[in-house]
Protein backbone atom coordinates (compact mmCIF):
# COMPACT_ATOMS: atom_id res chain seq x y z
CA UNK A 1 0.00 0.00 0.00
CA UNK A 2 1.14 3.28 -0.79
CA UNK A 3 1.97 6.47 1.34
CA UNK A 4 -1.04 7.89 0.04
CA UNK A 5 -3.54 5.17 0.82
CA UNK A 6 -2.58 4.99 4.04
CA UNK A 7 -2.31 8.71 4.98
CA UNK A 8 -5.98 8.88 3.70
CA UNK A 9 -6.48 5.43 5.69
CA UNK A 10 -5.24 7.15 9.16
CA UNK A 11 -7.61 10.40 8.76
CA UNK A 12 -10.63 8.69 7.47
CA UNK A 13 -13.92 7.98 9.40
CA UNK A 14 -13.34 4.99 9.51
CA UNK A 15 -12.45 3.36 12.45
CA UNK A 16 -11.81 -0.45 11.48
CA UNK A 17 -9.20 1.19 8.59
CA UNK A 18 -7.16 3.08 12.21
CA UNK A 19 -7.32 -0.08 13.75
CA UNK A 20 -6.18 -2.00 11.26
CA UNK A 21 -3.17 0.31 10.96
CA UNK A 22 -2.89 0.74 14.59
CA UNK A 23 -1.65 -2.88 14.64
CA UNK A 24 -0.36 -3.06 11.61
CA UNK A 25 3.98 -4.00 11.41
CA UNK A 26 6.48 -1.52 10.13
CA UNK A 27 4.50 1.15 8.78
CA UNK A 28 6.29 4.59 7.89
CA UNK A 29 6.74 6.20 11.01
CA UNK A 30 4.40 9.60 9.96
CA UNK A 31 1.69 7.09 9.94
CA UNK A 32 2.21 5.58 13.58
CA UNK A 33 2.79 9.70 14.57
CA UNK A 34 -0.44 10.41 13.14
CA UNK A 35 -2.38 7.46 14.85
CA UNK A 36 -1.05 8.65 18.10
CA UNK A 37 -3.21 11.21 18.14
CA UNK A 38 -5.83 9.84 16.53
CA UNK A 39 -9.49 10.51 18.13
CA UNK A 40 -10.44 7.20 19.03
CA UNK A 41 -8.58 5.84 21.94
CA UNK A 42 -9.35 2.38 21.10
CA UNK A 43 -6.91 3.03 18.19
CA UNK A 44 -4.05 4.62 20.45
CA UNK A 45 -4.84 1.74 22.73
CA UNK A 46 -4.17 -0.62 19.76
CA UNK A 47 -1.38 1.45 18.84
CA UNK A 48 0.26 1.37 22.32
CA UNK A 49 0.66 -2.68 21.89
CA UNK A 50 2.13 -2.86 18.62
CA UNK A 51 5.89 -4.00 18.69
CA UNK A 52 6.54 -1.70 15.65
CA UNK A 53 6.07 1.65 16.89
CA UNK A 54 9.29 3.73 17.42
CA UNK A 55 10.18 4.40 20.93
CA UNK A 56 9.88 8.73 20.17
CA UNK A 57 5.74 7.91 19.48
CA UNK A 58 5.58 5.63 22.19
CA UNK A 59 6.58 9.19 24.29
CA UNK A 60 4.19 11.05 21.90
CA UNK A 61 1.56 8.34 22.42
CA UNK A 62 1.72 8.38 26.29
CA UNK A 63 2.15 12.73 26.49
CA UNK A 64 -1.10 12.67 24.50
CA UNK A 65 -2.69 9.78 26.66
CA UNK A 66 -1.39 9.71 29.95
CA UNK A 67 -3.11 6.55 31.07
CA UNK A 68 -1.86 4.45 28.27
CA UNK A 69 2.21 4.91 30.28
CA UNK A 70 1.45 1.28 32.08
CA UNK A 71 0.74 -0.13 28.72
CA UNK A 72 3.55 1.25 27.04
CA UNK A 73 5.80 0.48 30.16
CA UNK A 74 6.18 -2.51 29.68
CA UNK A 75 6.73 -2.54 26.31
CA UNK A 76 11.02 -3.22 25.60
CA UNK A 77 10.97 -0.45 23.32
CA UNK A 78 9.74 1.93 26.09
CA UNK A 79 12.26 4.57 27.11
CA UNK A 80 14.12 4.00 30.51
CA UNK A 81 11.82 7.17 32.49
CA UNK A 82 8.43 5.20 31.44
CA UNK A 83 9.42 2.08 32.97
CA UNK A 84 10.78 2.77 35.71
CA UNK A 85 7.35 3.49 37.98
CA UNK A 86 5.54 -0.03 37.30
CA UNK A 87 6.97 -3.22 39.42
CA UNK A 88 9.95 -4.91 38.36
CA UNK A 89 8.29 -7.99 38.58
CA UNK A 90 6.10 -6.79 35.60
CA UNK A 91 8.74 -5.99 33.21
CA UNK A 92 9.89 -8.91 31.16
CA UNK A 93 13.57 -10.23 30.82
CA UNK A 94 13.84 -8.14 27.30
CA UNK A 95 12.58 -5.12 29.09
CA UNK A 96 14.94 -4.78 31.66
CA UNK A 97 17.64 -5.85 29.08
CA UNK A 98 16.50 -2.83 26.82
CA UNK A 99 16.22 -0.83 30.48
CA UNK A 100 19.69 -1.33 31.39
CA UNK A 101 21.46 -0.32 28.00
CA UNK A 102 19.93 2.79 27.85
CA UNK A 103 20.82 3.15 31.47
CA UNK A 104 24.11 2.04 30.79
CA UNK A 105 24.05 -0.54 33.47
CA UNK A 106 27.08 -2.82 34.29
CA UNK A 107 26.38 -6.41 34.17
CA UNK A 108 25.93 -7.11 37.63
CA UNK A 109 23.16 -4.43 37.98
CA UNK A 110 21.41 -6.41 34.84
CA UNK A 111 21.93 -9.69 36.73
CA UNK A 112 20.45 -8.02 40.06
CA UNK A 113 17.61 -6.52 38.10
CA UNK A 114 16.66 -9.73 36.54
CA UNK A 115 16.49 -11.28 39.79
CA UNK A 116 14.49 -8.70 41.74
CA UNK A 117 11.67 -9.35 38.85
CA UNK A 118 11.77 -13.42 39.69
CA UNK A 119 11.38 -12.74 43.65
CA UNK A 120 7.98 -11.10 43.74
CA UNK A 121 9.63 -7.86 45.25
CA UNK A 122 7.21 -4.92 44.96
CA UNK A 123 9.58 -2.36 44.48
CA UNK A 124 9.65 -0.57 41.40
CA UNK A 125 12.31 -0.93 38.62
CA UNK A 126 13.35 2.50 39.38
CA UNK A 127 13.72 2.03 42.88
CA UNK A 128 15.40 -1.79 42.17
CA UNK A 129 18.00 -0.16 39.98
CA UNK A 130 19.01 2.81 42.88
CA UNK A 131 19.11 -0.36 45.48
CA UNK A 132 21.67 -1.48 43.12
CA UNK A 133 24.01 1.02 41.96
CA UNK A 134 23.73 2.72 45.19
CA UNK A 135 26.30 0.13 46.44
């Protein structure tokens, strides 16, 4: 499908054409930008789930929609600051992988982290990763 198509596709009326996008794989990026915004939010819900989306409109998604952050939390992509509020038990192993290269994290703090999420802890992954660089 063309870049035309689907620009008219993400501003039509139609709703099942947005959601269809929403979840659709590698998509030009203007088109995800677009559906961030988009009026429905079961389309920026959709939207928030799909492993596709570049990690600048997963920001854009959640500063439009604040309550979609614990969706997009847990997504690996997610930056660093948006996961670092839910439970580290929620975040999977990929997550915190993602989490602790953009954090820069030695691999002791990665082995610590991925610990913390097996033991049912209910700190946060923010406050797990100050426990352990605080050292």
């Amino acid at each position: 499908m063309d870049l035309t198509t689907l620009n008219r596709r993400t501003t039509s009326g139609l709703l099942d054409d947005r959601i269809a996008l929403a979840s659709a794989p590698a998509l030009d990026a203007h088109v995800y930008e677009e559906l961030a915004h988009d009026r429905s939010a079961l389309v920026r819900h959709v939207l928030a789930e799909n492993d596709d989306v570049p990690r600048d409109v997963l920001v854009e998604l959640v500063e439009a929609e604040p309550d979609l952050v614990d969706v997009v939390a847990l997504r690996p992509e997610a930056p660093a600051e948006l996961k670092e509020p839910l439970p580290v038990t929620e975040h999977s192993p990929e997550s915190i992988d993602v989490y602790c290269a953009d954090r820069g994290a030695c691999p002791s703090v990665r082995v610590g982290l991925q610990e913390a999420r097996s033991t049912y802890a209910s700190e946060t992954l923010g406050e797990a990763y100050r426990r352990l660089t605080s050292r």
